[in-house]
PDB file of N, CA and C in Angstrom:
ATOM      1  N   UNK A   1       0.821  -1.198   0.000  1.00  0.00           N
ATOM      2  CA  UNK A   1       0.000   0.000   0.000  1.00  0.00           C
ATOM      3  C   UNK A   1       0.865   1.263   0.000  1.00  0.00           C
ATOM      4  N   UNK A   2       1.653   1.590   0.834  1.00  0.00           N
ATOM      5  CA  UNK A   2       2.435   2.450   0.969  1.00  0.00           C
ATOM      6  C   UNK A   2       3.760   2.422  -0.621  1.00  0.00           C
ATOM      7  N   UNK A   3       3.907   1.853  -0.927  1.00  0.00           N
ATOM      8  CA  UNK A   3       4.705   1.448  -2.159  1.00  0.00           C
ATOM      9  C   UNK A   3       3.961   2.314  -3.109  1.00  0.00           C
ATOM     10  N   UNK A   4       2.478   1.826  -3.231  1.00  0.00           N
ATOM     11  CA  UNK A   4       1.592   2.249  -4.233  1.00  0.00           C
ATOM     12  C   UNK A   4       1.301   3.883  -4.179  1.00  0.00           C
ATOM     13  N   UNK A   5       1.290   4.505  -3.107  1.00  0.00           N
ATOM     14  CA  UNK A   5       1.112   5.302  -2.816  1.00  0.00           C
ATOM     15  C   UNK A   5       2.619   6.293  -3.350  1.00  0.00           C
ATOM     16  N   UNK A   6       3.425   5.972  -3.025  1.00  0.00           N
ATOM     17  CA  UNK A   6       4.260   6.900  -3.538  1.00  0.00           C
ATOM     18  C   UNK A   6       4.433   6.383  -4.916  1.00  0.00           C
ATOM     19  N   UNK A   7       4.385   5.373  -5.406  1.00  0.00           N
ATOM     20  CA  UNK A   7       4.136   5.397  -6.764  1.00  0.00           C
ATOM     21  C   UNK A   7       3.269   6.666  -7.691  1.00  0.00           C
ATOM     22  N   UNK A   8       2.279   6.192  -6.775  1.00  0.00           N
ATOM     23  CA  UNK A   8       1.684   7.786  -7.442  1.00  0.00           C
ATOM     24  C   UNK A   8       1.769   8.936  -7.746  1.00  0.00           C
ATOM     25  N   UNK A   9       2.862   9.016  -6.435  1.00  0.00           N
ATOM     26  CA  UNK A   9       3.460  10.319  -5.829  1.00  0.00           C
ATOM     27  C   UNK A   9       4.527  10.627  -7.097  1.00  0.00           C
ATOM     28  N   UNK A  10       5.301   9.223  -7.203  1.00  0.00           N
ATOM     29  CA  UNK A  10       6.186   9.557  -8.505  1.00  0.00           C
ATOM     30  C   UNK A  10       5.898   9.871  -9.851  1.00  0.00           C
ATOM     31  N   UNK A  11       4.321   9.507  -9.977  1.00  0.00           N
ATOM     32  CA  UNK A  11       3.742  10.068 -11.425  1.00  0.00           C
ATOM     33  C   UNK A  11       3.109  11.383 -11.369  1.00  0.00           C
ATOM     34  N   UNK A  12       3.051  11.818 -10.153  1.00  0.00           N
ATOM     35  CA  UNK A  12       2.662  12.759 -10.210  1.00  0.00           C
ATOM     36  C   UNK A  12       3.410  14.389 -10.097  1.00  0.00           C
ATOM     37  N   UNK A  13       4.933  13.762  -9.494  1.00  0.00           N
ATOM     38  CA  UNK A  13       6.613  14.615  -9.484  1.00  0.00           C
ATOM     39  C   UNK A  13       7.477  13.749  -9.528  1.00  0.00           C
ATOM     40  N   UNK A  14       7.261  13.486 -10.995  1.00  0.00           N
ATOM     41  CA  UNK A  14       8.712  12.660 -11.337  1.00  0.00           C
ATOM     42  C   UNK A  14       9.995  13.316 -11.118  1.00  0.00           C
ATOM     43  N   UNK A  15       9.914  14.894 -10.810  1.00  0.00           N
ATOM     44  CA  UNK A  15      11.556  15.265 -10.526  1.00  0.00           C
ATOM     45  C   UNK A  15      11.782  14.994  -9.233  1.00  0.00           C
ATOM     46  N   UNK A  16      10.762  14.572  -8.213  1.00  0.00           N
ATOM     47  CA  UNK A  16      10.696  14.561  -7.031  1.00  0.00           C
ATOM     48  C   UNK A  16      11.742  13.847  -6.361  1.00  0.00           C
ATOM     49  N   UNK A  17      13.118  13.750  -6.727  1.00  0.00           N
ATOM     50  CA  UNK A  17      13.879  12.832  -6.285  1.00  0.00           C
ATOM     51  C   UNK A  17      13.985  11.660  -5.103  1.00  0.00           C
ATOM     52  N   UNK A  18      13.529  12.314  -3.879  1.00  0.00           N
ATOM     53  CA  UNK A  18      13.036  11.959  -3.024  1.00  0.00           C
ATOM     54  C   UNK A  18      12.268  10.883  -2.765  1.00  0.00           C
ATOM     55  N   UNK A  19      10.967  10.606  -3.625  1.00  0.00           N
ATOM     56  CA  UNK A  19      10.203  10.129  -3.763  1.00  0.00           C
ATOM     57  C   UNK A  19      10.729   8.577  -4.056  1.00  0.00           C
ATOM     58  N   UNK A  20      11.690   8.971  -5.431  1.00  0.00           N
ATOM     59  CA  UNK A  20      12.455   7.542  -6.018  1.00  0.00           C
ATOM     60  C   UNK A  20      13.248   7.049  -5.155  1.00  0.00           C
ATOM     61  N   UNK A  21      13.632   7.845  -4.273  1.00  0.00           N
ATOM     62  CA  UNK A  21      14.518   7.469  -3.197  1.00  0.00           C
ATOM     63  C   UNK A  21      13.773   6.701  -2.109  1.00  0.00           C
ATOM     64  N   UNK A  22      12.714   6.991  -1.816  1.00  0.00           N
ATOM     65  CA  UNK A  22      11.936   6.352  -0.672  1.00  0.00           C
ATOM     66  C   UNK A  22      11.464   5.028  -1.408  1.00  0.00           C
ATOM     67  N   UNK A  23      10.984   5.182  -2.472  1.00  0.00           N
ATOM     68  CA  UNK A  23      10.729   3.737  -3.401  1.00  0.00           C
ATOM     69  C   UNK A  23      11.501   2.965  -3.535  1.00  0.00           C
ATOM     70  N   UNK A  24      12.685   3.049  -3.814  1.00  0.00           N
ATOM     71  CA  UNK A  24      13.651   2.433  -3.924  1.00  0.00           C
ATOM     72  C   UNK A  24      13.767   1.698  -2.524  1.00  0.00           C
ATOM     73  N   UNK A  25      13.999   2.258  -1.330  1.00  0.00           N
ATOM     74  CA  UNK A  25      14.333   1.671   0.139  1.00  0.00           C
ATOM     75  C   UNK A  25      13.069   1.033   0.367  1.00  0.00           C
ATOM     76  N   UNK A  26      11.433   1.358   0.053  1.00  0.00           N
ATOM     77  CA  UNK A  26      10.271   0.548  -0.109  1.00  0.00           C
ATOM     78  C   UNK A  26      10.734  -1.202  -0.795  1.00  0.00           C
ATOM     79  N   UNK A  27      11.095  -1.112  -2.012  1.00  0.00           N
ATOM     80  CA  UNK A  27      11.156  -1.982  -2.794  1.00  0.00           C
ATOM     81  C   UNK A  27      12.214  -2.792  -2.536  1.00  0.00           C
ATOM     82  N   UNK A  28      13.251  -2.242  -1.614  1.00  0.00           N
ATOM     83  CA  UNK A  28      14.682  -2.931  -1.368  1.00  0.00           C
ATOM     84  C   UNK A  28      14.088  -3.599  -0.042  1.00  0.00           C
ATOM     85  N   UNK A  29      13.587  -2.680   0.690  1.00  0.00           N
ATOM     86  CA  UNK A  29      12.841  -3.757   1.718  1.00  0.00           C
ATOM     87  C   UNK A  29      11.919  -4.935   1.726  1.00  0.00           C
ATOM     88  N   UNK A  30      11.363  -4.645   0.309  1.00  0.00           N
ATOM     89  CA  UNK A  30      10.440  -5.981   0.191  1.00  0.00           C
ATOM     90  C   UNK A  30      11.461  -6.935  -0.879  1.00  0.00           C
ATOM     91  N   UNK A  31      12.253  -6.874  -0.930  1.00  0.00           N
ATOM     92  CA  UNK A  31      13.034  -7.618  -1.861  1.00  0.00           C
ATOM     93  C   UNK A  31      12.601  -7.804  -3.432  1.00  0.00           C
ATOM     94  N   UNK A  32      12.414  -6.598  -3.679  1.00  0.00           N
ATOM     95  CA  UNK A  32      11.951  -6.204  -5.170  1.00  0.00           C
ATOM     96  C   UNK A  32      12.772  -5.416  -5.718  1.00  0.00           C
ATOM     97  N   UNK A  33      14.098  -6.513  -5.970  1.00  0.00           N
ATOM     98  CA  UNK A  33      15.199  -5.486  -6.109  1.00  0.00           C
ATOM     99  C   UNK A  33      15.470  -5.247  -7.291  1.00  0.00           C
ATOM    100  N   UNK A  34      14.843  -5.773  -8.570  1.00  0.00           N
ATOM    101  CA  UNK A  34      14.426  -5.197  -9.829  1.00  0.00           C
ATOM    102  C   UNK A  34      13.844  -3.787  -9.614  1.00  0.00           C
ATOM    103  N   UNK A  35      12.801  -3.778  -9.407  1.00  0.00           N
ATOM    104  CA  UNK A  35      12.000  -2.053  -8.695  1.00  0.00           C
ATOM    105  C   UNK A  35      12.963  -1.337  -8.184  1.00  0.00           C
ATOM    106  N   UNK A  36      13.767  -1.613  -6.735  1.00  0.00           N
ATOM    107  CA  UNK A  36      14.530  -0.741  -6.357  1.00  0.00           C
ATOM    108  C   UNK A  36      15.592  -0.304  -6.899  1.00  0.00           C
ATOM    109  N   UNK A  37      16.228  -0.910  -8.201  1.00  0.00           N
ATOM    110  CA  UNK A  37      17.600  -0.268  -8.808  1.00  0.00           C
ATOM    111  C   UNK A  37      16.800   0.502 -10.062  1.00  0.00           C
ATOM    112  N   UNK A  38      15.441   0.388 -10.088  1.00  0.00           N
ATOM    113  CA  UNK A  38      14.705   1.004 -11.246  1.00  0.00           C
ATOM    114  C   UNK A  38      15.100   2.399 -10.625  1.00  0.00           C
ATOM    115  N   UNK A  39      13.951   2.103  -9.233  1.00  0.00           N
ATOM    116  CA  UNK A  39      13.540   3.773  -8.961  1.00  0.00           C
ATOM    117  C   UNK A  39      15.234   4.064  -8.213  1.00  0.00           C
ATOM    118  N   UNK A  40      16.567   3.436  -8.028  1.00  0.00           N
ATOM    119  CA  UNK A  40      17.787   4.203  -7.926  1.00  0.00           C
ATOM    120  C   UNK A  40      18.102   4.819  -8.601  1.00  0.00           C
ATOM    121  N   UNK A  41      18.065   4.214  -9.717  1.00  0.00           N
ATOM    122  CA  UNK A  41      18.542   4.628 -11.015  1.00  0.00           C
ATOM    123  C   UNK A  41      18.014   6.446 -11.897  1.00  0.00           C
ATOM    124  N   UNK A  42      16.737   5.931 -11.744  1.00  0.00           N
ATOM    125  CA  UNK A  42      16.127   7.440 -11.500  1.00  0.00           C
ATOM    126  C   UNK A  42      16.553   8.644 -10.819  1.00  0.00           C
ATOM    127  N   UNK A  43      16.763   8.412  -9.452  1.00  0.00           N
ATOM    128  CA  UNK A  43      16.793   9.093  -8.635  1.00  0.00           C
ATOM    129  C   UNK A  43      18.582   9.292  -9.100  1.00  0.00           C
ATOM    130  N   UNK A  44      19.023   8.798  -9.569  1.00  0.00           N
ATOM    131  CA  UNK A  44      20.605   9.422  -9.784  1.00  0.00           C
ATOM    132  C   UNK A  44      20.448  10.348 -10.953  1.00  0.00           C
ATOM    133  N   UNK A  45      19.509   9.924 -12.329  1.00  0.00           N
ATOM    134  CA  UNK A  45      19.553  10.514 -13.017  1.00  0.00           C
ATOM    135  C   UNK A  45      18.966  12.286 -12.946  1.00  0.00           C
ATOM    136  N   UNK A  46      18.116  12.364 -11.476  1.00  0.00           N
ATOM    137  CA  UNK A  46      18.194  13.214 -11.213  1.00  0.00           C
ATOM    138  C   UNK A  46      18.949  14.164 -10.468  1.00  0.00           C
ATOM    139  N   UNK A  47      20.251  13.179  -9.834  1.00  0.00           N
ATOM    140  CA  UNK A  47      20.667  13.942  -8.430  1.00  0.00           C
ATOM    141  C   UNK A  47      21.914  12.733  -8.478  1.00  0.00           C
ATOM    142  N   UNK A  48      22.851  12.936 -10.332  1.00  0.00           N
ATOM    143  CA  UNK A  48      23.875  11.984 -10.313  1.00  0.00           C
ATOM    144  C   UNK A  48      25.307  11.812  -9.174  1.00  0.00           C
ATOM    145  N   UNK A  49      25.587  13.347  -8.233  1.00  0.00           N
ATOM    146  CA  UNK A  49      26.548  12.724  -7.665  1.00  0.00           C
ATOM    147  C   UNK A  49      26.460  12.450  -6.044  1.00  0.00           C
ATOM    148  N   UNK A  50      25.109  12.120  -5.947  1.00  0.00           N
ATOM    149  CA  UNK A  50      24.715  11.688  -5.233  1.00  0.00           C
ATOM    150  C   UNK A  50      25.339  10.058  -4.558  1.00  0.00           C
ATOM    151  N   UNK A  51      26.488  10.192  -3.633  1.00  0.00           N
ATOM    152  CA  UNK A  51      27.057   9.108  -3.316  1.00  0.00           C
ATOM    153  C   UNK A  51      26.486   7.949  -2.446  1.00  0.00           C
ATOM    154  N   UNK A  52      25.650   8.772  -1.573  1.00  0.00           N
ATOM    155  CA  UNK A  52      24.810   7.746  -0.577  1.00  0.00           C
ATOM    156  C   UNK A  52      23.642   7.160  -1.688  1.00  0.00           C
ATOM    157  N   UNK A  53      23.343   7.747  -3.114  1.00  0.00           N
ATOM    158  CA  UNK A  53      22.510   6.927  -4.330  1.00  0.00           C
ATOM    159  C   UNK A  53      23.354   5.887  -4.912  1.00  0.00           C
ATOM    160  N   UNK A  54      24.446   6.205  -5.148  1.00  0.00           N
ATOM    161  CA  UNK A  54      25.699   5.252  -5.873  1.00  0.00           C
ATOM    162  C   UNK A  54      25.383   3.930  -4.813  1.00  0.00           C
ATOM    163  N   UNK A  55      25.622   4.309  -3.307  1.00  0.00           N
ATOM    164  CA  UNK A  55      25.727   3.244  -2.322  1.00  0.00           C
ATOM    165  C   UNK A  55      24.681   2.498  -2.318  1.00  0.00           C
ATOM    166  N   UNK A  56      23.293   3.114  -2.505  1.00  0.00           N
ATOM    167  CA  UNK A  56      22.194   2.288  -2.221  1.00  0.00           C
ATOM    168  C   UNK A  56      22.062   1.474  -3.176  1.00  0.00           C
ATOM    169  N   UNK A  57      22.328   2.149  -4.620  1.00  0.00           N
ATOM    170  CA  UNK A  57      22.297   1.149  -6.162  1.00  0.00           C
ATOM    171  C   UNK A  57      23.135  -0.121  -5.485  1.00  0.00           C
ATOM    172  N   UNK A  58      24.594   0.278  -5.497  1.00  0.00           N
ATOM    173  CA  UNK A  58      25.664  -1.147  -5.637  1.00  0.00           C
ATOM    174  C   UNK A  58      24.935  -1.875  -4.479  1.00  0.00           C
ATOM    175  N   UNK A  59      24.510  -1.498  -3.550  1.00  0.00           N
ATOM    176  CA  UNK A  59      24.103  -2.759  -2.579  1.00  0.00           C
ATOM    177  C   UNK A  59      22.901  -3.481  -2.859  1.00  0.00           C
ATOM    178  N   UNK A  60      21.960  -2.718  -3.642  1.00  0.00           N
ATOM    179  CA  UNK A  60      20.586  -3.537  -4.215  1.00  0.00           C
ATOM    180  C   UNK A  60      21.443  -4.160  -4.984  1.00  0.00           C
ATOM    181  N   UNK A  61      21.849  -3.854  -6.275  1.00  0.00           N
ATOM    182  CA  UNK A  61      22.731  -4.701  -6.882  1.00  0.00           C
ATOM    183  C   UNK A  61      23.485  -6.115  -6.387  1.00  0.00           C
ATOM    184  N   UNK A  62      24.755  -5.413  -5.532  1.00  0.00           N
ATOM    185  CA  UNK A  62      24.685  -6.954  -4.890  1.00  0.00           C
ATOM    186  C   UNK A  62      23.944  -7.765  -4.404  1.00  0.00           C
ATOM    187  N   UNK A  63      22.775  -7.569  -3.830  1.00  0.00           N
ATOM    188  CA  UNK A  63      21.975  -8.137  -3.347  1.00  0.00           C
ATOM    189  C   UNK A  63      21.361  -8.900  -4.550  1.00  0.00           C
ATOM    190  N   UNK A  64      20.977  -8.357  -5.221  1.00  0.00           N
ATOM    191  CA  UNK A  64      20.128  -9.175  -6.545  1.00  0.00           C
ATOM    192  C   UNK A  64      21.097 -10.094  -7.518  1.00  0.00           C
ATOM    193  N   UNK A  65      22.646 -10.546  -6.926  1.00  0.00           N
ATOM    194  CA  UNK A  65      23.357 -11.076  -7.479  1.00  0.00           C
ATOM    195  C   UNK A  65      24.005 -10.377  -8.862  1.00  0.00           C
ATOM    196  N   UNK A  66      23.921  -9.027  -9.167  1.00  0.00           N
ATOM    197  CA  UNK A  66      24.419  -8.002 -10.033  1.00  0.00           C
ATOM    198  C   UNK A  66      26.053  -7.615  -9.761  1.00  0.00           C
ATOM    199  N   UNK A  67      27.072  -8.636  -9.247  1.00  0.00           N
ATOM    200  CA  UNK A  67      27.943  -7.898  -9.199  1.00  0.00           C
ATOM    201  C   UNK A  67      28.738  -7.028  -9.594  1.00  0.00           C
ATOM    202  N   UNK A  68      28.761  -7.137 -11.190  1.00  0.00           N
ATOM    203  CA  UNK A  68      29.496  -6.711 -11.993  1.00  0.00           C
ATOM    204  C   UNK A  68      29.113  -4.987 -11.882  1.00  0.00           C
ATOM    205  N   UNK A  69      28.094  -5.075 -12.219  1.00  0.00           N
ATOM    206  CA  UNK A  69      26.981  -3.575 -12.086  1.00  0.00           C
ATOM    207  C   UNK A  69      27.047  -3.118 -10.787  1.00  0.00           C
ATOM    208  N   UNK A  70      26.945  -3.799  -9.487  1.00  0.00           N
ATOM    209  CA  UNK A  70      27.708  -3.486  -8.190  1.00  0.00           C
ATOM    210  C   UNK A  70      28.739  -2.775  -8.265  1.00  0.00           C
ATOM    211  N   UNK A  71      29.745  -3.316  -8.917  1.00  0.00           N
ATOM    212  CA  UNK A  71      31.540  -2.876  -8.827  1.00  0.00           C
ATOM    213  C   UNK A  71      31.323  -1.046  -9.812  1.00  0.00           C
ATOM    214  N   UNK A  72      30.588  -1.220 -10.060  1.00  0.00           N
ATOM    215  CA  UNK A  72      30.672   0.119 -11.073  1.00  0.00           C
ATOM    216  C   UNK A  72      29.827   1.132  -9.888  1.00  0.00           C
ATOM    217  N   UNK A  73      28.669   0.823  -9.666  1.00  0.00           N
ATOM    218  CA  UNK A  73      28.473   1.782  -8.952  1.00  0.00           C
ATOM    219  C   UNK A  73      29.360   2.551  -7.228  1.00  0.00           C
ATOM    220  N   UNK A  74      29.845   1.204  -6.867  1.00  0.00           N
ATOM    221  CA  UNK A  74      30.758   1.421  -6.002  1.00  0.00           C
ATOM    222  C   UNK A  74      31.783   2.419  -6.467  1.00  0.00           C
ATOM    223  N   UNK A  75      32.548   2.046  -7.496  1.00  0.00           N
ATOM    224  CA  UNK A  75      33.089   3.138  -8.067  1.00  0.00           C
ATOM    225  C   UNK A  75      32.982   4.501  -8.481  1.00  0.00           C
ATOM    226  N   UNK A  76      31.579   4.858  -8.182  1.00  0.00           N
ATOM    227  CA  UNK A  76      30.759   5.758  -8.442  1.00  0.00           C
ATOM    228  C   UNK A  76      31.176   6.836  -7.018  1.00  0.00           C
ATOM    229  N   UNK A  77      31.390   5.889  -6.410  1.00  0.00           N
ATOM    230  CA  UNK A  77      30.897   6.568  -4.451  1.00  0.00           C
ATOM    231  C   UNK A  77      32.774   6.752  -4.315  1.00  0.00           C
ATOM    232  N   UNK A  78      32.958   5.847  -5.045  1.00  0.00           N
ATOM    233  CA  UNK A  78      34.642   6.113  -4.444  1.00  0.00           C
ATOM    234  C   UNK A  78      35.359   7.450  -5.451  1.00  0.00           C
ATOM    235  N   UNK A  79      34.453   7.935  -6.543  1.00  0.00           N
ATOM    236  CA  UNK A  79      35.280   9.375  -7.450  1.00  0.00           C
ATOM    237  C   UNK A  79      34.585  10.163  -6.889  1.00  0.00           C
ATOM    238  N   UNK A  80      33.060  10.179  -5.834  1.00  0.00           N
ATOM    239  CA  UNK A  80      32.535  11.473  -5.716  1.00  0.00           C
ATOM    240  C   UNK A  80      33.194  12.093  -4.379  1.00  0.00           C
TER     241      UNK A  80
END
């Protein structure tokens, strides 16, 4: 419910960075870690040197067995 709800929230201010950000930690908590590197991913493209975003990507990532894509975003957190 709460997922859905800011879903909405995100169609309704997609610049809302924030929003993708809370979705993302929604979706990483339910282990919908397809969803959560969606709405990371977003949320960098709005707010790219965003390092604590780099961090949250590579760890959904690892988590979803993505290492390779892990190692890059880590790298992300280690130039900003």
């Amino acid at each position: 419910m709460v997922a859905r709800l800011f879903n909405e929230a995100a169609q309704m201010s997609p610049e809302d960075v924030d929003v993708h950000i809370v979705l993302g930690v929604l979706y990483n908590l339910s282990s919908e870690n397809d969803k959560a590197i969606a709405s990371f991913k977003t949320a960098l493209k709005l707010k790219p040197n965003d390092y604590s975003l780099w961090n949250k990507l590579g760890v959904t990532q690892a988590n979803s067995v993505q290492s390779a894509d892990a190692i890059l975003a880590y790298q992300q957190v280690a130039s900003s």
